[in-house]
C-alpha atoms as a PDB file:
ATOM      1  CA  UNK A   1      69.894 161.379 111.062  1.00  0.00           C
ATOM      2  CA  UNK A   2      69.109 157.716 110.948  1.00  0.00           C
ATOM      3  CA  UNK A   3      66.103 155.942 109.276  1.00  0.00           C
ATOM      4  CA  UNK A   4      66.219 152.650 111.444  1.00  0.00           C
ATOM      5  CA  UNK A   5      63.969 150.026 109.508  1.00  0.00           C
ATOM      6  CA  UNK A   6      62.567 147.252 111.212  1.00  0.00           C
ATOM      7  CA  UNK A   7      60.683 144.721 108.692  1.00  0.00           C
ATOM      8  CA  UNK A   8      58.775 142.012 110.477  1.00  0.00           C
ATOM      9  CA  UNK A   9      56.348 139.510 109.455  1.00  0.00           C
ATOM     10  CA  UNK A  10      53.180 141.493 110.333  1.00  0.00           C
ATOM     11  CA  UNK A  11      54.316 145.144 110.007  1.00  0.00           C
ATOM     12  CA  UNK A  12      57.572 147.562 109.131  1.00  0.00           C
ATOM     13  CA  UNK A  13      58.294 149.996 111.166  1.00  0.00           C
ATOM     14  CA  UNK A  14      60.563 152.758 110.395  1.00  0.00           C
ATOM     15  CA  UNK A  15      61.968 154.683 113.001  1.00  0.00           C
ATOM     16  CA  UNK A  16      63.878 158.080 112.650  1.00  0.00           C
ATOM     17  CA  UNK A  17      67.183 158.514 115.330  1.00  0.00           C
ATOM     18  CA  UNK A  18      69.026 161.132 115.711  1.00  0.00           C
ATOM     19  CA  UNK A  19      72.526 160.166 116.861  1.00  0.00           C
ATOM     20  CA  UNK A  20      74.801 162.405 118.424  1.00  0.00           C
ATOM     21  CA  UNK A  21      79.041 161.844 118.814  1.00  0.00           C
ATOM     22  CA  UNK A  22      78.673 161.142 122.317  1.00  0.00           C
ATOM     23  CA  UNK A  23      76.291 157.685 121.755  1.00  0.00           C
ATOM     24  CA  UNK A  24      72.757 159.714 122.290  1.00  0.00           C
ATOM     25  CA  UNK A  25      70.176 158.452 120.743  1.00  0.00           C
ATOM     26  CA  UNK A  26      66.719 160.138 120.365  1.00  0.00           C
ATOM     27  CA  UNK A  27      63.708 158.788 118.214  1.00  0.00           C
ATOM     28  CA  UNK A  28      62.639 161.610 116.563  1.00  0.00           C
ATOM     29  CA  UNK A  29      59.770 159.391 114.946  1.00  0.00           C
ATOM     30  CA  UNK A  30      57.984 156.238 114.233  1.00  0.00           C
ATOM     31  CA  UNK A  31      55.706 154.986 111.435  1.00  0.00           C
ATOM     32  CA  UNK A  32      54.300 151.304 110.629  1.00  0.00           C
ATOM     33  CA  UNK A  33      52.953 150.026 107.533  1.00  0.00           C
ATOM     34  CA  UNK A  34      51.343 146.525 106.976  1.00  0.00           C
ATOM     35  CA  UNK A  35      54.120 144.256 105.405  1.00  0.00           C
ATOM     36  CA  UNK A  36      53.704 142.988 102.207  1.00  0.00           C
ATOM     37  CA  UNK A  37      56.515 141.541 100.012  1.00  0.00           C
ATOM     38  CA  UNK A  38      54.618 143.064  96.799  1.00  0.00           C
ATOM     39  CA  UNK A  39      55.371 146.370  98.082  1.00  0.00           C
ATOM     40  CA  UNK A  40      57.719 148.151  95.737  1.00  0.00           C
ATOM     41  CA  UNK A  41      60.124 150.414  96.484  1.00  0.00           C
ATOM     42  CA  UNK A  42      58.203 153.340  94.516  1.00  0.00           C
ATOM     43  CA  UNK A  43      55.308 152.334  96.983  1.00  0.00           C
ATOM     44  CA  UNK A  44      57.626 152.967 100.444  1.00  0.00           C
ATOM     45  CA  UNK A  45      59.124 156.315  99.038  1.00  0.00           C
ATOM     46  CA  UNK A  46      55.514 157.755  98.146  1.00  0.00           C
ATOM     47  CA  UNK A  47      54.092 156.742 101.551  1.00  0.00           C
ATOM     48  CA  UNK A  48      57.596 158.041 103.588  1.00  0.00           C
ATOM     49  CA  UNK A  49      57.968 160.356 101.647  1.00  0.00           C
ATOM     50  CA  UNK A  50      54.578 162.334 102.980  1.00  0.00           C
ATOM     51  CA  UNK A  51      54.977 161.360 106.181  1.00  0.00           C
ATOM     52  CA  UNK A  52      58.057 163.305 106.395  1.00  0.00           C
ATOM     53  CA  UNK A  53      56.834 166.206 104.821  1.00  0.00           C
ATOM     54  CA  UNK A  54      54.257 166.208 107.478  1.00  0.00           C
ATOM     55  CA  UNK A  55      57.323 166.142 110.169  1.00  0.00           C
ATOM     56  CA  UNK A  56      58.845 169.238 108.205  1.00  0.00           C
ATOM     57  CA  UNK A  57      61.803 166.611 107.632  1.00  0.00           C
ATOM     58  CA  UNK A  58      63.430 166.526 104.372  1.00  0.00           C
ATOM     59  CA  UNK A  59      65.067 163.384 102.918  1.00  0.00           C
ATOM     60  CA  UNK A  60      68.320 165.202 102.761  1.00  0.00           C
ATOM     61  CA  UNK A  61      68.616 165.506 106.382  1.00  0.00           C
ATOM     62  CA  UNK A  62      68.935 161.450 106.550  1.00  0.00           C
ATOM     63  CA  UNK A  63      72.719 160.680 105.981  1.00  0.00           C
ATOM     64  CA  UNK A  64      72.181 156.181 107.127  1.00  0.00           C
ATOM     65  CA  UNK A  65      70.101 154.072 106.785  1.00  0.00           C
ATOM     66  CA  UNK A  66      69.859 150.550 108.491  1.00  0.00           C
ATOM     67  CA  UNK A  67      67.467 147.367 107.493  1.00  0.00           C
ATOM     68  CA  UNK A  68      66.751 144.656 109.439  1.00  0.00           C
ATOM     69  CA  UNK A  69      63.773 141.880 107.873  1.00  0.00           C
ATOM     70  CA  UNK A  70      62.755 138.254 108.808  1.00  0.00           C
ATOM     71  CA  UNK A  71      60.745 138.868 105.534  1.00  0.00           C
ATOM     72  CA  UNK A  72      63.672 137.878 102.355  1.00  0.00           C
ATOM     73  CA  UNK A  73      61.736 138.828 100.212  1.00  0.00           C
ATOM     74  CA  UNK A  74      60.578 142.273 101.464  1.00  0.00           C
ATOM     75  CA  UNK A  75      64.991 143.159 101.425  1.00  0.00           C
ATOM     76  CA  UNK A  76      64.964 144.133  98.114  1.00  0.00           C
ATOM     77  CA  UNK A  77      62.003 146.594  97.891  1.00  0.00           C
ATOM     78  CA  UNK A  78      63.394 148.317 100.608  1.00  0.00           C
ATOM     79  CA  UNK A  79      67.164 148.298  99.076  1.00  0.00           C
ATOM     80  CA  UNK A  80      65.530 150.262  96.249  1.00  0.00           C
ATOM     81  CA  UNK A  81      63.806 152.968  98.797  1.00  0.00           C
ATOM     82  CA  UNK A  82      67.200 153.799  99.961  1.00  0.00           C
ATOM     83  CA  UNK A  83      69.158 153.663  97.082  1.00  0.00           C
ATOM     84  CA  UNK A  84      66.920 155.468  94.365  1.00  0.00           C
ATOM     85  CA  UNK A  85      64.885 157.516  97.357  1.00  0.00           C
ATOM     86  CA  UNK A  86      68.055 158.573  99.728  1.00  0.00           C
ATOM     87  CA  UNK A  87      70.536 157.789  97.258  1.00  0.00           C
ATOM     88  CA  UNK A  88      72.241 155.757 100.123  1.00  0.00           C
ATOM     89  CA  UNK A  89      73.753 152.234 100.764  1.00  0.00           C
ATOM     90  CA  UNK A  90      71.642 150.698 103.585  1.00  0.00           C
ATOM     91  CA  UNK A  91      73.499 148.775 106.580  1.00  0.00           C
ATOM     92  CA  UNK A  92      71.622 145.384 106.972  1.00  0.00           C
ATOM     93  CA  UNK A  93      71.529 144.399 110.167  1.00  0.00           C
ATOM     94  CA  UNK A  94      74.342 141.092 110.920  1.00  0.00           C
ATOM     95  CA  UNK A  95      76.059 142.205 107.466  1.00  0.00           C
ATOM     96  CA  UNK A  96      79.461 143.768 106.963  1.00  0.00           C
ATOM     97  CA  UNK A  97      79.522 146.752 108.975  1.00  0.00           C
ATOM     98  CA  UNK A  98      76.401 146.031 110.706  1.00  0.00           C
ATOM     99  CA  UNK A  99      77.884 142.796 111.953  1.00  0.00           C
ATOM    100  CA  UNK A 100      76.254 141.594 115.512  1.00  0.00           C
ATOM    101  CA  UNK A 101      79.725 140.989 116.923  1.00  0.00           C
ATOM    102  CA  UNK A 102      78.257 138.941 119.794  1.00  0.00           C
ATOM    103  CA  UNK A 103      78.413 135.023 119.996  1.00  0.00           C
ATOM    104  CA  UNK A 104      75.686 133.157 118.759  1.00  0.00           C
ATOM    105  CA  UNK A 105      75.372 129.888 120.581  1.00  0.00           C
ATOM    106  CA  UNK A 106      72.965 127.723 119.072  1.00  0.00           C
ATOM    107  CA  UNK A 107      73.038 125.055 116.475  1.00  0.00           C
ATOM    108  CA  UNK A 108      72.427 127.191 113.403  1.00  0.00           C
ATOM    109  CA  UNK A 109      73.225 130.447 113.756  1.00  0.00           C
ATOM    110  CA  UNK A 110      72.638 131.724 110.869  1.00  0.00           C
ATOM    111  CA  UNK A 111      68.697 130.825 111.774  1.00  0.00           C
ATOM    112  CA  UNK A 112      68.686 133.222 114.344  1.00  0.00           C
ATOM    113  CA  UNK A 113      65.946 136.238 113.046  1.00  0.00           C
ATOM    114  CA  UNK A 114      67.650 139.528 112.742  1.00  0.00           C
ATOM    115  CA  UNK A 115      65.245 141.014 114.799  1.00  0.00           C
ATOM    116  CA  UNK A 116      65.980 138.927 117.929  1.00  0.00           C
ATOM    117  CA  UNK A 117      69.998 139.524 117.297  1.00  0.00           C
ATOM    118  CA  UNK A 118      69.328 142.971 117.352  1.00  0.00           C
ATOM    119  CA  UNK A 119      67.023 143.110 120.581  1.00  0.00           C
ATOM    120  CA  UNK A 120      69.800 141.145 121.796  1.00  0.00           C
ATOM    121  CA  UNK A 121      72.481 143.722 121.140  1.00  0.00           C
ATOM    122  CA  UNK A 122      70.394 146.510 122.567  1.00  0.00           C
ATOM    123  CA  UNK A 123      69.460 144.755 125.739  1.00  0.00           C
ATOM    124  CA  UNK A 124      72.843 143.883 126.736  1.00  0.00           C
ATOM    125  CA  UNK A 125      74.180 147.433 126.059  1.00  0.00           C
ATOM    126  CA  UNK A 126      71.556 148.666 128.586  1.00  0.00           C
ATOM    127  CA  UNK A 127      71.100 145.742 130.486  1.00  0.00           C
ATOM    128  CA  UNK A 128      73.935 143.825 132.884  1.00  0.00           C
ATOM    129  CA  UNK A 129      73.934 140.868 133.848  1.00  0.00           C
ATOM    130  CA  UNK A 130      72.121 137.579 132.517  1.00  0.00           C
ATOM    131  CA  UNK A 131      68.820 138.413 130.093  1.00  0.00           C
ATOM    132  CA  UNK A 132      66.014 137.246 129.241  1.00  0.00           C
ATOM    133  CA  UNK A 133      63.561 138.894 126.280  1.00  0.00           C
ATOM    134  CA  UNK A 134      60.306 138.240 125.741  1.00  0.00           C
ATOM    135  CA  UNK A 135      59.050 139.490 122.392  1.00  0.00           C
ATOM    136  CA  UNK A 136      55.642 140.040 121.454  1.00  0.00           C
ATOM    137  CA  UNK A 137      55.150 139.802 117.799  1.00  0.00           C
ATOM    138  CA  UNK A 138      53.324 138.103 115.552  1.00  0.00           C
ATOM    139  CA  UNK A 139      55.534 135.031 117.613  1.00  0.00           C
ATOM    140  CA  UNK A 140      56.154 135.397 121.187  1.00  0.00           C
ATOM    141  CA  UNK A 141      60.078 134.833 121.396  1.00  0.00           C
ATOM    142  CA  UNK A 142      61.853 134.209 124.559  1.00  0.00           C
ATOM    143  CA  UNK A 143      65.432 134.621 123.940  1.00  0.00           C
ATOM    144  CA  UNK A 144      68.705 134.138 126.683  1.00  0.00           C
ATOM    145  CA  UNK A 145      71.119 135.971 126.563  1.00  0.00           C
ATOM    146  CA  UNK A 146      74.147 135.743 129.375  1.00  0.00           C
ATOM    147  CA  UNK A 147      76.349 138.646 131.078  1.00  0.00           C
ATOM    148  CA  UNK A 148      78.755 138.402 128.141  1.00  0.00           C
ATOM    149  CA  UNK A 149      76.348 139.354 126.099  1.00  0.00           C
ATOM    150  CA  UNK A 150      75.967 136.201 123.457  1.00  0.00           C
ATOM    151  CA  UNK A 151      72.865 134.676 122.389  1.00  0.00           C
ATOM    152  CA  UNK A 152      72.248 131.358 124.432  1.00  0.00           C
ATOM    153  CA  UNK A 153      69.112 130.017 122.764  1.00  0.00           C
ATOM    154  CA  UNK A 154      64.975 130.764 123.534  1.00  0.00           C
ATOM    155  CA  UNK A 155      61.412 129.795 122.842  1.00  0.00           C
ATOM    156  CA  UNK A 156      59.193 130.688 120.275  1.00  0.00           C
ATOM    157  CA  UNK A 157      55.694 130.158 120.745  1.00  0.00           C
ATOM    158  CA  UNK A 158      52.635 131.421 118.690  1.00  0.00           C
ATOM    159  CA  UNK A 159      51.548 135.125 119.340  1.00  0.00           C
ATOM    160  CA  UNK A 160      48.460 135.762 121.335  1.00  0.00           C
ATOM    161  CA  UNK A 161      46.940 137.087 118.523  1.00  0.00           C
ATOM    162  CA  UNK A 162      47.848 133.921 116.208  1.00  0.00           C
ATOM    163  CA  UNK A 163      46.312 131.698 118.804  1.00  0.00           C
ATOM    164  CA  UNK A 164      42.907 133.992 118.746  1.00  0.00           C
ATOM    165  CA  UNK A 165      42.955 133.813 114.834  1.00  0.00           C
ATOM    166  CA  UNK A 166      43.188 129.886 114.809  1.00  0.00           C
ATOM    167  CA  UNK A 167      40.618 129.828 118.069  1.00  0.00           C
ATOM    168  CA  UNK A 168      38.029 131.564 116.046  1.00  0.00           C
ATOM    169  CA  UNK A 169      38.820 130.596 112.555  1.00  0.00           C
ATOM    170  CA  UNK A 170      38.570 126.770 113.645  1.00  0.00           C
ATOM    171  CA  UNK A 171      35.277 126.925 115.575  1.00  0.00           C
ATOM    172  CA  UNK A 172      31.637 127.824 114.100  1.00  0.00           C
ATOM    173  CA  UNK A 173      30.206 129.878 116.776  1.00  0.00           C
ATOM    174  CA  UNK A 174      33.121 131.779 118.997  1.00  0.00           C
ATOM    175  CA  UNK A 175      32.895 135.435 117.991  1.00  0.00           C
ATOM    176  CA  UNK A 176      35.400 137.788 117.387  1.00  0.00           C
ATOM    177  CA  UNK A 177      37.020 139.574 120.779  1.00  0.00           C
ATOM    178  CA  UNK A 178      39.632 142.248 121.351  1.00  0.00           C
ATOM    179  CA  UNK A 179      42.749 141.369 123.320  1.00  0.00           C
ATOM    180  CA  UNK A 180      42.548 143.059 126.397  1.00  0.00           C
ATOM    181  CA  UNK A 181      42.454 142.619 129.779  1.00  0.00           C
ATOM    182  CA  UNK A 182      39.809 140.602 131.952  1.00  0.00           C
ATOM    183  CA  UNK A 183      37.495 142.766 133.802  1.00  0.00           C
ATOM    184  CA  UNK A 184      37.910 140.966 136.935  1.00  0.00           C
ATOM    185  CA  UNK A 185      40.397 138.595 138.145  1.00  0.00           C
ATOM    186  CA  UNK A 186      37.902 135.536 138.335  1.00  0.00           C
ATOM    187  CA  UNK A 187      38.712 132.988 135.858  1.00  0.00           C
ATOM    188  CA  UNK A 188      35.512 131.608 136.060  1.00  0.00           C
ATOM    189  CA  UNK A 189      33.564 132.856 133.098  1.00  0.00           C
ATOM    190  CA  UNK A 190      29.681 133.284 132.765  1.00  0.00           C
ATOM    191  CA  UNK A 191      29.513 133.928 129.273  1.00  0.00           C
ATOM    192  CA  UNK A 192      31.154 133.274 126.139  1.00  0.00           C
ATOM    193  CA  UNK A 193      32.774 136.194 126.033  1.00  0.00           C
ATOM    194  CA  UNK A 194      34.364 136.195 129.375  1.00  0.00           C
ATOM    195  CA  UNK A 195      35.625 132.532 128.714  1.00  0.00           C
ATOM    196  CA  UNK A 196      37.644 132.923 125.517  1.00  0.00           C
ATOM    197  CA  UNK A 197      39.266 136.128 127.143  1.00  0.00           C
ATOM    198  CA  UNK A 198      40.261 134.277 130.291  1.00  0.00           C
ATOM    199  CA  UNK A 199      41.687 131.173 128.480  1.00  0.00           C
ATOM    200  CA  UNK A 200      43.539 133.680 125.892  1.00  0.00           C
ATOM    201  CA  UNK A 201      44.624 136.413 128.201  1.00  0.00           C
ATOM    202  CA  UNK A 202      45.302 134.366 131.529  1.00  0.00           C
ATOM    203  CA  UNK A 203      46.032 131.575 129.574  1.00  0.00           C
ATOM    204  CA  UNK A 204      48.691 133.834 128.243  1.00  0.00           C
ATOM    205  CA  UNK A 205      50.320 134.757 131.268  1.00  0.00           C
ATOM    206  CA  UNK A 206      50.406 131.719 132.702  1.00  0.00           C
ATOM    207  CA  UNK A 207      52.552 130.096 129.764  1.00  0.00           C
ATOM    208  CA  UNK A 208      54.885 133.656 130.386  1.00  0.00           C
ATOM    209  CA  UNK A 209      55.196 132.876 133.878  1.00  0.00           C
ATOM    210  CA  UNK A 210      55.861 129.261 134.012  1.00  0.00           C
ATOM    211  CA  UNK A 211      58.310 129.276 130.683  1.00  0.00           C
ATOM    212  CA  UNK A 212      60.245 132.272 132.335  1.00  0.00           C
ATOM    213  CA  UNK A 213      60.457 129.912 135.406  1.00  0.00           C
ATOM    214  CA  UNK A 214      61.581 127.151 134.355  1.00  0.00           C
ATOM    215  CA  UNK A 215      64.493 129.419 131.739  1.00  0.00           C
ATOM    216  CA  UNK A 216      65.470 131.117 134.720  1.00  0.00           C
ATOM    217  CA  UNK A 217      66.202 127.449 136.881  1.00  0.00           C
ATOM    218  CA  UNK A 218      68.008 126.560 133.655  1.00  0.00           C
ATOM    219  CA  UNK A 219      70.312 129.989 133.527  1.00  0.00           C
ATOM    220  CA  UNK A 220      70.984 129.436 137.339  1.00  0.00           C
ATOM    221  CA  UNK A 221      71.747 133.003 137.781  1.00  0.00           C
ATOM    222  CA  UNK A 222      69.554 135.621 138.123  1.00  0.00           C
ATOM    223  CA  UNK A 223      68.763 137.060 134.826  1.00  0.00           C
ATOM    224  CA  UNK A 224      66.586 140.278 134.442  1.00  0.00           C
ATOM    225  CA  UNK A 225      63.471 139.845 131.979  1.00  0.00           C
ATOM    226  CA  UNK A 226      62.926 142.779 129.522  1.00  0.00           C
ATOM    227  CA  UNK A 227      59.647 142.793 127.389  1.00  0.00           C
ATOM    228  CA  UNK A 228      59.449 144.672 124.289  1.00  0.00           C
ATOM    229  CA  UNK A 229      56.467 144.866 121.988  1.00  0.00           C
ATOM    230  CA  UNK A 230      53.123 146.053 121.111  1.00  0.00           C
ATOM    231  CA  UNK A 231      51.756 144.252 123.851  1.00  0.00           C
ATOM    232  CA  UNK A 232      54.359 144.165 126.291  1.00  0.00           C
ATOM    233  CA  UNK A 233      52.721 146.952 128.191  1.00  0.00           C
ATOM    234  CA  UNK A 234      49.437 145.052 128.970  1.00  0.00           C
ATOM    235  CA  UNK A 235      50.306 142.499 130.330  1.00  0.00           C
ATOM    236  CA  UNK A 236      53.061 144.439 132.190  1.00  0.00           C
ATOM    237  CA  UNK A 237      50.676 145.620 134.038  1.00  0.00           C
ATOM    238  CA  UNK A 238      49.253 142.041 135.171  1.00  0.00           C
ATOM    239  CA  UNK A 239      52.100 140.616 135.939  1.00  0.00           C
ATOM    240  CA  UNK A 240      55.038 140.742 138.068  1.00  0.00           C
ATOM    241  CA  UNK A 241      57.452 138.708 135.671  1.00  0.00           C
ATOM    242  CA  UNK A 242      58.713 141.840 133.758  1.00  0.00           C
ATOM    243  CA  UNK A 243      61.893 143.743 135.182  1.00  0.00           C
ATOM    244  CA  UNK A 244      61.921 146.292 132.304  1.00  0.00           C
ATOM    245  CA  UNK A 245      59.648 146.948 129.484  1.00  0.00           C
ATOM    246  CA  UNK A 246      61.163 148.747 126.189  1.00  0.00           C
ATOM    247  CA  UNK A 247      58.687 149.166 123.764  1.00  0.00           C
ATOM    248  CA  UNK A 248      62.175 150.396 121.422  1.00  0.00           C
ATOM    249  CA  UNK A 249      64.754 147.421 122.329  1.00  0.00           C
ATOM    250  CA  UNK A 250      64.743 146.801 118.407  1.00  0.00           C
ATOM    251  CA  UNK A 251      65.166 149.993 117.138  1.00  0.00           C
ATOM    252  CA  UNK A 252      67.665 150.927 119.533  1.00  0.00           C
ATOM    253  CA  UNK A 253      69.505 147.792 118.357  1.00  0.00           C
ATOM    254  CA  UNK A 254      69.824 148.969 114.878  1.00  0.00           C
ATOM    255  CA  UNK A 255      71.117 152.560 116.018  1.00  0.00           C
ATOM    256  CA  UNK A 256      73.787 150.478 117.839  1.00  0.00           C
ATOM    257  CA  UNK A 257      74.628 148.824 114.956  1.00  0.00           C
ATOM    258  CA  UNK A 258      74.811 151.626 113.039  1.00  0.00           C
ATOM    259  CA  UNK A 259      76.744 153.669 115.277  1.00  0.00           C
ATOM    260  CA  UNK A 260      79.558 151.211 115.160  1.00  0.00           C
ATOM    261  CA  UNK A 261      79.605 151.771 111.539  1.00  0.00           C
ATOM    262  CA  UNK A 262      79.707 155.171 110.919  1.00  0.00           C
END
């Protein structure tokens, strides 16, 4: 069994994938903790460690493990979960065996976050054809990738919740409000309420919409847009711009990658 970990700037996620010899791949389970570069290994194991006991999973049924971070410093911490906790040697993602193997076309490619190189990988095993994905994270990446499957270039704009935060931390009397979908689809508010959630949430899909647009006129082919993300299913559903939502696409990258090294 594989523990897949995905280490991003908000939260980790750890995924377990059970891979079979004919390229199957079921997610047996999925867990999230804040991230925090102060976590220590010790810290991971005694948290993962329960939650698998709940499962009824022991650690000696995990035989890989593979790491992908756009948090440096949070590597290490998580080197020492598998090595002292699984006694194994994690795969990191775009490393040695875990190498992306797919053309990175951009001026530094080395800049390119692991986690985007991986939803790449994933997306153009199950995806033909030209690509775009949108990412919703704590950025909202737009990435193209073409029908040979290398990494073109992409957008990265603040997350909807990042633009809320500096909304309401920058102004003395806009409250608080969940990110969710207008009641109605007037975007003429009549309260303060109604206003902030129209400018964030339409506002929202109306930078989607016309970025996608105007990366699709560029591409000059038709390219298929897959969303992945926490919030990838709400506005899915408010919006025609979406071909495929996978809430996985990252995950499933790294039990690519790791495939291809066992």
């Amino acid at each position: 069994m594989l523990l897949a970990i995905d280490a991003g700037n908000t939260n980790v996620v750890f995924a377990l994938v059970d891979l079979d010899d004919a390229g199957g791949r079921k997610i047996k389970a999925r867990w999230r903790i804040a991230t925090d570069p102060r976590r220590t290994g010790d810290e991971y194991a005694v948290w993962l460690m329960q939650l698998l006991t709940i499962r009824g999973i022991g650690r000696e049924e995990i035989d890989q493990i593979i790491i992908s971070t756009v948090v440096p410093r949070a590597l290490h911490n998580l080197d020492v979960l598998a090595k002292h906790y699984f006694n194994l040697e994690p795969l990191i993602a775009g490393e040695g065996a875990a190498d992306f193997a797919m053309d990175i076309d951009v001026d530094q490619p080395k800049s390119l976050g692991a986690d985007r190189a991986v939803n790449a990988v994933a997306a153009h095993a199950k995806h033909p054809g030209d690509l775009i994905i949108v990412d919703f994270g704590t950025a909202t990446t737009f990435d193209a990738i073409d029908f040979n499957g290398a990494y073109k270039g992409g957008i990265i704009a603040p997350g909807i919740n990042l633009s809320l935060d500096a909304l309401v931390g920058n102004t003395a009397k806009l409250p608080r409000i969940a990110i969710e979908a207008p009641k109605s689809n007037s975007v003429i508010g009549t309260n303060t309420e109604d206003q902030m959630l129209i400018g964030v949430f339409w506002g929202y899909v109306a930078m989607m919409e016309g970025l996608i647009a105007r990366m699709r006129a560029e591409i000059g082919r038709p390219a298929k847009v897959v969303a992945t993300g926490g919030l990838a299913v709400l506005f899915h559903e408010h919006t025609d711009i979406f071909d495929a939502v996978d809430a996985d696409l990252t995950i499933e990258g790294l039990a690519i990658l790791a495939e291809k090294a066992r």
